[in-house]
ModelCIF file with pLDDT and N, C-alpha, C, O atoms, coordinates in Angstrom:
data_MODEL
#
_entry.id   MODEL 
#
_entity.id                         1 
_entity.type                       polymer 
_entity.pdbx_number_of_molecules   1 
#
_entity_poly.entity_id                      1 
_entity_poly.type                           'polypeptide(L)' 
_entity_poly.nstd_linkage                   no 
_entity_poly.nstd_monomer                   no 
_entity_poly.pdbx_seq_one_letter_code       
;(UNK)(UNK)(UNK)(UNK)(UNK)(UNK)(UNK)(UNK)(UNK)(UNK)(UNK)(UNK)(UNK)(UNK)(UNK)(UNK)
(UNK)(UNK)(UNK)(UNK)(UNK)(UNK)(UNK)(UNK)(UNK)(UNK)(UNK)(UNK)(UNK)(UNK)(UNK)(UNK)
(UNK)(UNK)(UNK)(UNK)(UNK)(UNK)(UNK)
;
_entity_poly.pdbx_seq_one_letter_code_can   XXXXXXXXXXXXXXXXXXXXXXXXXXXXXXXXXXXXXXX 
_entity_poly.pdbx_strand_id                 A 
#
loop_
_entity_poly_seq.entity_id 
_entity_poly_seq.num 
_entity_poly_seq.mon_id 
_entity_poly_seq.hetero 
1 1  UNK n 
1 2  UNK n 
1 3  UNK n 
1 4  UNK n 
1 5  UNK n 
1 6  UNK n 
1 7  UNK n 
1 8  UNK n 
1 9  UNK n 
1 10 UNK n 
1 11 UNK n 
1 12 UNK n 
1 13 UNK n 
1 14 UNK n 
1 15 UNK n 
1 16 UNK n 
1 17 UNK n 
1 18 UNK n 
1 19 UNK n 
1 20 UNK n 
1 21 UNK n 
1 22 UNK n 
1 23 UNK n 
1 24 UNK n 
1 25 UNK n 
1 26 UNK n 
1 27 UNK n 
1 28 UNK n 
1 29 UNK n 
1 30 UNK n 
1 31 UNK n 
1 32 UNK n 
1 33 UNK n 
1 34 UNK n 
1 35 UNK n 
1 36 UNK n 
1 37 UNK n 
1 38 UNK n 
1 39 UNK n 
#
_struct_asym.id          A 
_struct_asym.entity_id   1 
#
loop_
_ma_qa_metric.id 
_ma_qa_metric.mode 
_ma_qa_metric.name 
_ma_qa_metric.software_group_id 
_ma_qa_metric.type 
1 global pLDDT . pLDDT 
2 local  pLDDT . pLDDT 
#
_ma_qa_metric_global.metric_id      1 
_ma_qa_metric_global.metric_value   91.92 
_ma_qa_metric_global.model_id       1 
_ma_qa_metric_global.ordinal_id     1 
#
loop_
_ma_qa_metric_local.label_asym_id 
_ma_qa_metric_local.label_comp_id 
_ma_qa_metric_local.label_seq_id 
_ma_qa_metric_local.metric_id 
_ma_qa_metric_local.metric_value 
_ma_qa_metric_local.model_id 
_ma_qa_metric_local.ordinal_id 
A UNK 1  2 81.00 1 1  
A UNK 2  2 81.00 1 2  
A UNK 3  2 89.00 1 3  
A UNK 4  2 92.00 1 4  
A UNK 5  2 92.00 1 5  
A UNK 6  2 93.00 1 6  
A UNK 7  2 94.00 1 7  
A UNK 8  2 95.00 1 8  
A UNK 9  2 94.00 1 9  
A UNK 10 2 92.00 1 10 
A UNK 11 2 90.00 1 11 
A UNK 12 2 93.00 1 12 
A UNK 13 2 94.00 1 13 
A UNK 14 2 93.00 1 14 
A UNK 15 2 92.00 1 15 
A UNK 16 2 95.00 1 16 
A UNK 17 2 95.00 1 17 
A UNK 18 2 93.00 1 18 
A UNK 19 2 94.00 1 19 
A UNK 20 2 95.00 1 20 
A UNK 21 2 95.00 1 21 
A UNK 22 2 94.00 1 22 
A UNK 23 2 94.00 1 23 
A UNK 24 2 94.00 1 24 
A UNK 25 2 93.00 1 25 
A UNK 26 2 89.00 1 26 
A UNK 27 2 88.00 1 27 
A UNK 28 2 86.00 1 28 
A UNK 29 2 88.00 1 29 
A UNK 30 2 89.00 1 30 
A UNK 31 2 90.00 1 31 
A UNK 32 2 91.00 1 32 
A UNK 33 2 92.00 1 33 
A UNK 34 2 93.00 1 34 
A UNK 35 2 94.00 1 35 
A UNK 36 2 94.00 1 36 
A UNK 37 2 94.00 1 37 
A UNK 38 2 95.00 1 38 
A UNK 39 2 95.00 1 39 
#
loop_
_atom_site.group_PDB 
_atom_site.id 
_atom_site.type_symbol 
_atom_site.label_atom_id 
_atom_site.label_alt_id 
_atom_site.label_comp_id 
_atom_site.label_asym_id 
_atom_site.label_entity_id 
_atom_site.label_seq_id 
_atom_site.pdbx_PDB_ins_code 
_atom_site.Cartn_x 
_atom_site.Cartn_y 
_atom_site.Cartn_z 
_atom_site.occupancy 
_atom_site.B_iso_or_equiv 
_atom_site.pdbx_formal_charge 
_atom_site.auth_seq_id 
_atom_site.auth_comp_id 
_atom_site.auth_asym_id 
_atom_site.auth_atom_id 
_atom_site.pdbx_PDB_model_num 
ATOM 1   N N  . UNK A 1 1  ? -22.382 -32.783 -34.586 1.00 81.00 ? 1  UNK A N  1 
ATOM 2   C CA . UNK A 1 1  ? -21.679 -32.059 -35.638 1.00 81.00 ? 1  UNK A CA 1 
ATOM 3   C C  . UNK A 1 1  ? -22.507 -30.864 -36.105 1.00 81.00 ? 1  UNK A C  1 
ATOM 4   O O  . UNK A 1 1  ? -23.723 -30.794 -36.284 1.00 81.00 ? 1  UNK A O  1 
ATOM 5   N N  . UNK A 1 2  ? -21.471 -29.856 -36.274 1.00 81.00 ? 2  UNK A N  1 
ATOM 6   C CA . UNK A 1 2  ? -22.502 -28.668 -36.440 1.00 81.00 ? 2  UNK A CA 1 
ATOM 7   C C  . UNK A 1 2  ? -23.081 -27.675 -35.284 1.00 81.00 ? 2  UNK A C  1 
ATOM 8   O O  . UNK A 1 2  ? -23.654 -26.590 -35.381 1.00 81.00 ? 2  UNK A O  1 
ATOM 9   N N  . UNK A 1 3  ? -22.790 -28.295 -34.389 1.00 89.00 ? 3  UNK A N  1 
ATOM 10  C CA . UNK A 1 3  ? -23.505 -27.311 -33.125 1.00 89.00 ? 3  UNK A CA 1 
ATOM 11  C C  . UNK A 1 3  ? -22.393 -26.274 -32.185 1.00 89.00 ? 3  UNK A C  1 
ATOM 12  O O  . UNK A 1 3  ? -21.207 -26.305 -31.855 1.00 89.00 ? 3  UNK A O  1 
ATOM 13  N N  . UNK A 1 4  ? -23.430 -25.484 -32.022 1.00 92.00 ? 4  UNK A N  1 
ATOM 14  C CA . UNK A 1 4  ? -22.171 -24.217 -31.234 1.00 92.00 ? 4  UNK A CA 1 
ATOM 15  C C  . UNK A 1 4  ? -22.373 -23.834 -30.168 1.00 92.00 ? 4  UNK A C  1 
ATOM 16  O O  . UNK A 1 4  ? -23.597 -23.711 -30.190 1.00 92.00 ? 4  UNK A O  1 
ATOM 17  N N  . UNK A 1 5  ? -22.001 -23.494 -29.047 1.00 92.00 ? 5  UNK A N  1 
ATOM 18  C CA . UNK A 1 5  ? -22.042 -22.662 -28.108 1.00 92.00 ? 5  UNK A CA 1 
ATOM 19  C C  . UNK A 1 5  ? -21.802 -21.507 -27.972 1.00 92.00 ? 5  UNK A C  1 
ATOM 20  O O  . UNK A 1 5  ? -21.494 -20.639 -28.789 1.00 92.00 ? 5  UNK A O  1 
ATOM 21  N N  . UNK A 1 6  ? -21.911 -21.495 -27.165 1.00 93.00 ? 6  UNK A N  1 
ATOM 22  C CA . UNK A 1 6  ? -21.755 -19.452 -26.886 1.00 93.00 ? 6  UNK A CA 1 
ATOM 23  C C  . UNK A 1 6  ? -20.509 -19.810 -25.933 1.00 93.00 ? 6  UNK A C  1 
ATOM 24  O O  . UNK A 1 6  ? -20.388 -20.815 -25.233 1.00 93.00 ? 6  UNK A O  1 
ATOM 25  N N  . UNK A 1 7  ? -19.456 -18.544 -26.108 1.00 94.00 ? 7  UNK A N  1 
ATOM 26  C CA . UNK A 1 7  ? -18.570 -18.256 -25.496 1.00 94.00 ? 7  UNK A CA 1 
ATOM 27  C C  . UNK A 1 7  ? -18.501 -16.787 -25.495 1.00 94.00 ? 7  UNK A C  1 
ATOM 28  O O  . UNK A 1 7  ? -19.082 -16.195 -26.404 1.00 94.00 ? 7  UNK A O  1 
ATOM 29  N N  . UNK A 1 8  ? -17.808 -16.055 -24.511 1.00 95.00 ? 8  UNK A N  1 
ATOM 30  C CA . UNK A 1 8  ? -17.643 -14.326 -24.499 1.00 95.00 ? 8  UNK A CA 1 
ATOM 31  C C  . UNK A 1 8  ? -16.427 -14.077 -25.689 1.00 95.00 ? 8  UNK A C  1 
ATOM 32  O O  . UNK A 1 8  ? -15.464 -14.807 -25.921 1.00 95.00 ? 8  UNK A O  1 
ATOM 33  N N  . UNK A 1 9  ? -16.771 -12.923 -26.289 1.00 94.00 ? 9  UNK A N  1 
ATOM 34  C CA . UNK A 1 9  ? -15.913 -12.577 -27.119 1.00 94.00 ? 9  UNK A CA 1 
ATOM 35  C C  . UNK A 1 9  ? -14.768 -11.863 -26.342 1.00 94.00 ? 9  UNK A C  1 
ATOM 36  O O  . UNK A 1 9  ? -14.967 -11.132 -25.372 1.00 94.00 ? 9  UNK A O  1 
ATOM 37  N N  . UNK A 1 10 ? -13.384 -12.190 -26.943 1.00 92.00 ? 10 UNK A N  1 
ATOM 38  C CA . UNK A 1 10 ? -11.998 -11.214 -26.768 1.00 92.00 ? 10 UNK A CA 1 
ATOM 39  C C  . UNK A 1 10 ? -12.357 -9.756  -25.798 1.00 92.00 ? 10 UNK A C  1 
ATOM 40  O O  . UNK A 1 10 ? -12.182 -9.293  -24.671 1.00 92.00 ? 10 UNK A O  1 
ATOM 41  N N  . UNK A 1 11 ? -12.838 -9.506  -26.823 1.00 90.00 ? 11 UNK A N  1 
ATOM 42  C CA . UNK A 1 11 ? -12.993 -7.827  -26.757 1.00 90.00 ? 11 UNK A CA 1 
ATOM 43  C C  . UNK A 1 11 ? -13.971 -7.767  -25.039 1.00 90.00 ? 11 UNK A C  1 
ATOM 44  O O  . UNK A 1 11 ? -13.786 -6.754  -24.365 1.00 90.00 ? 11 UNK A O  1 
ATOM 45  N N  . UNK A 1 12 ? -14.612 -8.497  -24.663 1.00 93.00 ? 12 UNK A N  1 
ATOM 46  C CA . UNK A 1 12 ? -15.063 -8.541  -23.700 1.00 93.00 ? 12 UNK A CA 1 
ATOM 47  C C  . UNK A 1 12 ? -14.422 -8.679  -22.781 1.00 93.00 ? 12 UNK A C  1 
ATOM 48  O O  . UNK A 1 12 ? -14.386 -7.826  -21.895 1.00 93.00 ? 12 UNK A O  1 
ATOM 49  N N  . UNK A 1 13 ? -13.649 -9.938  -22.732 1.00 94.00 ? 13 UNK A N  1 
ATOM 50  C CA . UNK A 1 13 ? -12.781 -10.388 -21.795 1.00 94.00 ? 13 UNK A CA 1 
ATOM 51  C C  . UNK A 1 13 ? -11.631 -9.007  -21.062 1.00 94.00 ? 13 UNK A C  1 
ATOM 52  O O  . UNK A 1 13 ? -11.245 -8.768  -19.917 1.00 94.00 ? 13 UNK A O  1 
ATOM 53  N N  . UNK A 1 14 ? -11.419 -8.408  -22.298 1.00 93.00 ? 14 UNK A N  1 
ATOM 54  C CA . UNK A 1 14 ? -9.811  -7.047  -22.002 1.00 93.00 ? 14 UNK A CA 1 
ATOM 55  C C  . UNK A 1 14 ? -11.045 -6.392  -21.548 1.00 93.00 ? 14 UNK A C  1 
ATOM 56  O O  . UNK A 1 14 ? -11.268 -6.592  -20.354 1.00 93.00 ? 14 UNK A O  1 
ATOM 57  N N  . UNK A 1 15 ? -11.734 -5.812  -22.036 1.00 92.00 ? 15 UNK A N  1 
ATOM 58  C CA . UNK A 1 15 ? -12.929 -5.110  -20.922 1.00 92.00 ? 15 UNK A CA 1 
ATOM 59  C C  . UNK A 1 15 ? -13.111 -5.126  -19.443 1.00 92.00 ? 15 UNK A C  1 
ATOM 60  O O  . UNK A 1 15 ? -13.135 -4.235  -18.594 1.00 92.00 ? 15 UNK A O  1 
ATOM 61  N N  . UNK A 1 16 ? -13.256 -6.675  -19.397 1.00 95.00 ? 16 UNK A N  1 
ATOM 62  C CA . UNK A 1 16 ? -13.286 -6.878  -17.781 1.00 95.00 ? 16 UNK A CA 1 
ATOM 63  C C  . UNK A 1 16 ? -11.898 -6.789  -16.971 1.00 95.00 ? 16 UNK A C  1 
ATOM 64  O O  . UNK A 1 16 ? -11.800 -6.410  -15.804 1.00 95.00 ? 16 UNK A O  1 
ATOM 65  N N  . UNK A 1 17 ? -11.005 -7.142  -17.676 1.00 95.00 ? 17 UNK A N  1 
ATOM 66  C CA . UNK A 1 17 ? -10.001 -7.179  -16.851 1.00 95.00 ? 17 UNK A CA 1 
ATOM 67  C C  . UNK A 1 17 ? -9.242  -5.236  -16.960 1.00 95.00 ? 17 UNK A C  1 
ATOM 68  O O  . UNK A 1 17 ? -8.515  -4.810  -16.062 1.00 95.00 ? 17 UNK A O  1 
ATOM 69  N N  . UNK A 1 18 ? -9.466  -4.737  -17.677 1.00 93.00 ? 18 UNK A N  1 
ATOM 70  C CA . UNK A 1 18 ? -9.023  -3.346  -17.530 1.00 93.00 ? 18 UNK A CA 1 
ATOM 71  C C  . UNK A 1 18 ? -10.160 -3.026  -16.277 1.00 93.00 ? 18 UNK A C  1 
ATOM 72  O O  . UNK A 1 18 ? -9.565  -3.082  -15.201 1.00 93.00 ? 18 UNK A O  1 
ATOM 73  N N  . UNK A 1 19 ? -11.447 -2.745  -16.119 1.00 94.00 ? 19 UNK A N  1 
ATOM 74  C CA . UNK A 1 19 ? -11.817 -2.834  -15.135 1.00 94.00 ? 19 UNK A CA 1 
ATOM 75  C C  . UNK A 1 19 ? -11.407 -3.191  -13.848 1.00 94.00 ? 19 UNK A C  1 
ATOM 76  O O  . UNK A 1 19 ? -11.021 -2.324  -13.064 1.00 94.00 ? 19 UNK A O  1 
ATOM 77  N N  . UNK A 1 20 ? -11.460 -4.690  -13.463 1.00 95.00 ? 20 UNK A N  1 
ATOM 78  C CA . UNK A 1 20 ? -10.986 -5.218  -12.349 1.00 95.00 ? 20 UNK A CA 1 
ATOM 79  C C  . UNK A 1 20 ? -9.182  -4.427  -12.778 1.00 95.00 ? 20 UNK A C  1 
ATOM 80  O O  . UNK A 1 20 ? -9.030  -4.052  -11.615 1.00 95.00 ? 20 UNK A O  1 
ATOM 81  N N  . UNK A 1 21 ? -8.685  -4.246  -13.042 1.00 95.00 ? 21 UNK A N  1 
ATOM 82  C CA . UNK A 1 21 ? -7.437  -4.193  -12.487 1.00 95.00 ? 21 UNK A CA 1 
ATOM 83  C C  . UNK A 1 21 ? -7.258  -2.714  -11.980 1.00 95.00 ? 21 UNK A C  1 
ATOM 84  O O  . UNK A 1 21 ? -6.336  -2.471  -11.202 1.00 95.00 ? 21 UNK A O  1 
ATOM 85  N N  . UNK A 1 22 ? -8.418  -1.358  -12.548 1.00 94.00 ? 22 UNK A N  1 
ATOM 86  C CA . UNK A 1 22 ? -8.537  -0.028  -12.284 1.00 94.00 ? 22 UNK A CA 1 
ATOM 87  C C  . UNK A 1 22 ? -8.681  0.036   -10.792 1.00 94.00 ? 22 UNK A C  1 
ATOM 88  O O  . UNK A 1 22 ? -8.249  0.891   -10.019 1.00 94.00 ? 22 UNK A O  1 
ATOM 89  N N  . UNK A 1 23 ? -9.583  -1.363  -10.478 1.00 94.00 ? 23 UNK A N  1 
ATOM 90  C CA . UNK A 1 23 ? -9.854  -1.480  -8.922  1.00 94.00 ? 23 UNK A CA 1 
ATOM 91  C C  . UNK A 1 23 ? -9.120  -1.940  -7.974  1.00 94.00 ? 23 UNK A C  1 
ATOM 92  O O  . UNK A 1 23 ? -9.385  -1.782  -6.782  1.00 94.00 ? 23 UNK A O  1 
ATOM 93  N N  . UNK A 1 24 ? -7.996  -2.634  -8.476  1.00 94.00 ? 24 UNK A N  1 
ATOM 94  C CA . UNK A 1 24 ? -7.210  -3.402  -7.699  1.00 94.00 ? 24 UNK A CA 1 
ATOM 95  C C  . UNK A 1 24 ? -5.504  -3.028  -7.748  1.00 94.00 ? 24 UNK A C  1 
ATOM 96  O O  . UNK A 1 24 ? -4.486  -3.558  -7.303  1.00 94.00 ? 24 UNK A O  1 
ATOM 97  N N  . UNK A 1 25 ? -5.788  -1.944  -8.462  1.00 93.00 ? 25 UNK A N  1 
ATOM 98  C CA . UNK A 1 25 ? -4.449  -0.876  -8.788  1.00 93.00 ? 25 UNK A CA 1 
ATOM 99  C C  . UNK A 1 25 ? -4.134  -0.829  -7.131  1.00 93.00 ? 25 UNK A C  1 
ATOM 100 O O  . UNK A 1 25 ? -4.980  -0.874  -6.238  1.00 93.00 ? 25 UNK A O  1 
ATOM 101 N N  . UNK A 1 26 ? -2.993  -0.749  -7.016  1.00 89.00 ? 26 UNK A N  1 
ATOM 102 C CA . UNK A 1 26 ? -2.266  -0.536  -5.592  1.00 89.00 ? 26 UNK A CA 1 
ATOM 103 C C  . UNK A 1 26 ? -2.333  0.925   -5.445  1.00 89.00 ? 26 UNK A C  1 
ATOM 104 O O  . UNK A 1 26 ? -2.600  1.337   -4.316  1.00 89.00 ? 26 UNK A O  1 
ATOM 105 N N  . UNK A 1 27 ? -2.192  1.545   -6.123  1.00 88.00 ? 27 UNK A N  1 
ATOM 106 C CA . UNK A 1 27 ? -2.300  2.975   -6.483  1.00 88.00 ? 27 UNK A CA 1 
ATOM 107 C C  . UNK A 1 27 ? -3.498  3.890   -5.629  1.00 88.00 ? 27 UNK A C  1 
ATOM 108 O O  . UNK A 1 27 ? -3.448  4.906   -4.936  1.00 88.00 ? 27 UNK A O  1 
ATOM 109 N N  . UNK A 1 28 ? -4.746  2.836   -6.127  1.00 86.00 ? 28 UNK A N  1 
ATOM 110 C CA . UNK A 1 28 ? -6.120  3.363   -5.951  1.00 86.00 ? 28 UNK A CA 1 
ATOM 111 C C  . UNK A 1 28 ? -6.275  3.647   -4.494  1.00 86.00 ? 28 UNK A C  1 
ATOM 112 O O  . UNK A 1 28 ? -6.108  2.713   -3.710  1.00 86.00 ? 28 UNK A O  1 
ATOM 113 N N  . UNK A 1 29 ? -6.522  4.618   -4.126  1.00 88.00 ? 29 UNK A N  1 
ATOM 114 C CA . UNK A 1 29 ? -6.999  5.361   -3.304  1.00 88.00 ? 29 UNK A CA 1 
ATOM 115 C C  . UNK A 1 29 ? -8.177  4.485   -2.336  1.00 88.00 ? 29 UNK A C  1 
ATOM 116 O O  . UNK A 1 29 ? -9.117  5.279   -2.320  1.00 88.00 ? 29 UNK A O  1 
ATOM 117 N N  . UNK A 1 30 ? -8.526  3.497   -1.681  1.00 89.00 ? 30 UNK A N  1 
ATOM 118 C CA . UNK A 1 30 ? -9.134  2.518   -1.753  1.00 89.00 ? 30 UNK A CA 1 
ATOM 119 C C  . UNK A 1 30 ? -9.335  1.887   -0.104  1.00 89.00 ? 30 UNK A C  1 
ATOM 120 O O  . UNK A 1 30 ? -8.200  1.950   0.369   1.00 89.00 ? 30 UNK A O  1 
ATOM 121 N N  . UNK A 1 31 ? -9.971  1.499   0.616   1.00 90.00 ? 31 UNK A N  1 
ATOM 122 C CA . UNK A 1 31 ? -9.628  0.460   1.519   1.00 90.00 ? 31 UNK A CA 1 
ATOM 123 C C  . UNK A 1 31 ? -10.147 -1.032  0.931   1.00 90.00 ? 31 UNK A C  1 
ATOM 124 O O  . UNK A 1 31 ? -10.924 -1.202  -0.009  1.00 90.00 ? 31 UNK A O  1 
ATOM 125 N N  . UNK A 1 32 ? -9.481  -2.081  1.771   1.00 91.00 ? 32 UNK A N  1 
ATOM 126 C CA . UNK A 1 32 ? -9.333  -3.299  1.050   1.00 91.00 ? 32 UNK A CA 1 
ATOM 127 C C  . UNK A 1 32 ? -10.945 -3.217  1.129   1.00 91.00 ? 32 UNK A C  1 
ATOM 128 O O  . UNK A 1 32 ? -11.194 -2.483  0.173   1.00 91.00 ? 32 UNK A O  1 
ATOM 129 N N  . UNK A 1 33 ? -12.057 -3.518  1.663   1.00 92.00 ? 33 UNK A N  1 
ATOM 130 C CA . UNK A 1 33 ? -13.289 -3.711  2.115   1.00 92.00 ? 33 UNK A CA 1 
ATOM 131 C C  . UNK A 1 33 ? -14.040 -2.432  1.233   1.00 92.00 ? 33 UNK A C  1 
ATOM 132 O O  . UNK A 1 33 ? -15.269 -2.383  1.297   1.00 92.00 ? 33 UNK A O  1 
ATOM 133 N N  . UNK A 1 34 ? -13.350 -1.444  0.447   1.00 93.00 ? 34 UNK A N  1 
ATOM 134 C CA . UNK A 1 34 ? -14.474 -0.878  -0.572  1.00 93.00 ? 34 UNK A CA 1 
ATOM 135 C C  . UNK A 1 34 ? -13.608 -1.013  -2.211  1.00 93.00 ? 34 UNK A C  1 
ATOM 136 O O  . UNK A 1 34 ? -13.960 -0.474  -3.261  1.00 93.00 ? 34 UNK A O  1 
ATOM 137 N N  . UNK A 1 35 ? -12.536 -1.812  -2.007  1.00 94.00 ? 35 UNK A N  1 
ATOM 138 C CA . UNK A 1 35 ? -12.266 -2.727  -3.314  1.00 94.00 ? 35 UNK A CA 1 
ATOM 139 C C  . UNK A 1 35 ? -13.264 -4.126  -3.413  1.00 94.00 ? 35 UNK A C  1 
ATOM 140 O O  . UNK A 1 35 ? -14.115 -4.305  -4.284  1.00 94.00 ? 35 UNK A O  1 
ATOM 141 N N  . UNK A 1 36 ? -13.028 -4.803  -2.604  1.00 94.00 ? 36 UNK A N  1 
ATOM 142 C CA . UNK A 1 36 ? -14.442 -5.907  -2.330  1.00 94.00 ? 36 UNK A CA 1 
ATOM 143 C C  . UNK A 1 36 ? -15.438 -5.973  -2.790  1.00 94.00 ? 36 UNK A C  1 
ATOM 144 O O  . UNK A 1 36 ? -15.803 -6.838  -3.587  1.00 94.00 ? 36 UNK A O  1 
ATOM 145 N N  . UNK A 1 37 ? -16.430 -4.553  -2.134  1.00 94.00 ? 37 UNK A N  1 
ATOM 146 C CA . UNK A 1 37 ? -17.505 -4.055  -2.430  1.00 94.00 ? 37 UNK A CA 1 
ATOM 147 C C  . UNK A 1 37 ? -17.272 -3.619  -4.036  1.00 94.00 ? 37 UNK A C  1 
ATOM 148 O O  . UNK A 1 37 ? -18.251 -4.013  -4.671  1.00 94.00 ? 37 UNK A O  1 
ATOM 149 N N  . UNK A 1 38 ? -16.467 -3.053  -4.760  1.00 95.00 ? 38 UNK A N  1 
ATOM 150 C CA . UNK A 1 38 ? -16.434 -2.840  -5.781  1.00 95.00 ? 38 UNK A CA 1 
ATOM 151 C C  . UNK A 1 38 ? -16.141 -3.790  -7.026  1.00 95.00 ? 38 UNK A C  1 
ATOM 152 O O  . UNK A 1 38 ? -16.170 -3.426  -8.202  1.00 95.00 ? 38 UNK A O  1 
ATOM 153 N N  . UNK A 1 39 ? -15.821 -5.212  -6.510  1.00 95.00 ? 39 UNK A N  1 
ATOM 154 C CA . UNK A 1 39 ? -15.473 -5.922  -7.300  1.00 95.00 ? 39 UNK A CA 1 
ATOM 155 C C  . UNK A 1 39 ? -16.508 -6.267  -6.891  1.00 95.00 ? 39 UNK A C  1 
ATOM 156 O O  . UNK A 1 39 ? -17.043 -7.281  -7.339  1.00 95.00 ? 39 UNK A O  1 
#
């Protein structure tokens, strides 16, 4: 009772995923093997 852990905050989480998804945009200009490398 009383004890806490650490977890990532919110604001982190939308961080990463706006990221990963900039990379994995179909859009992106990209081959599959330097999306890879970039993730």
């Amino acid at each position: 009772k009383g004890k806490y852990q650490l977890v990532v905050k919110e604001g982190s989480w939308q961080s990463l995923k706006q990221r990963l998804k900039a990379i994995t945009r179909k859009t992106t200009p990209a081959t599959l093997a330097e999306r890879m490398h970039r993730l």
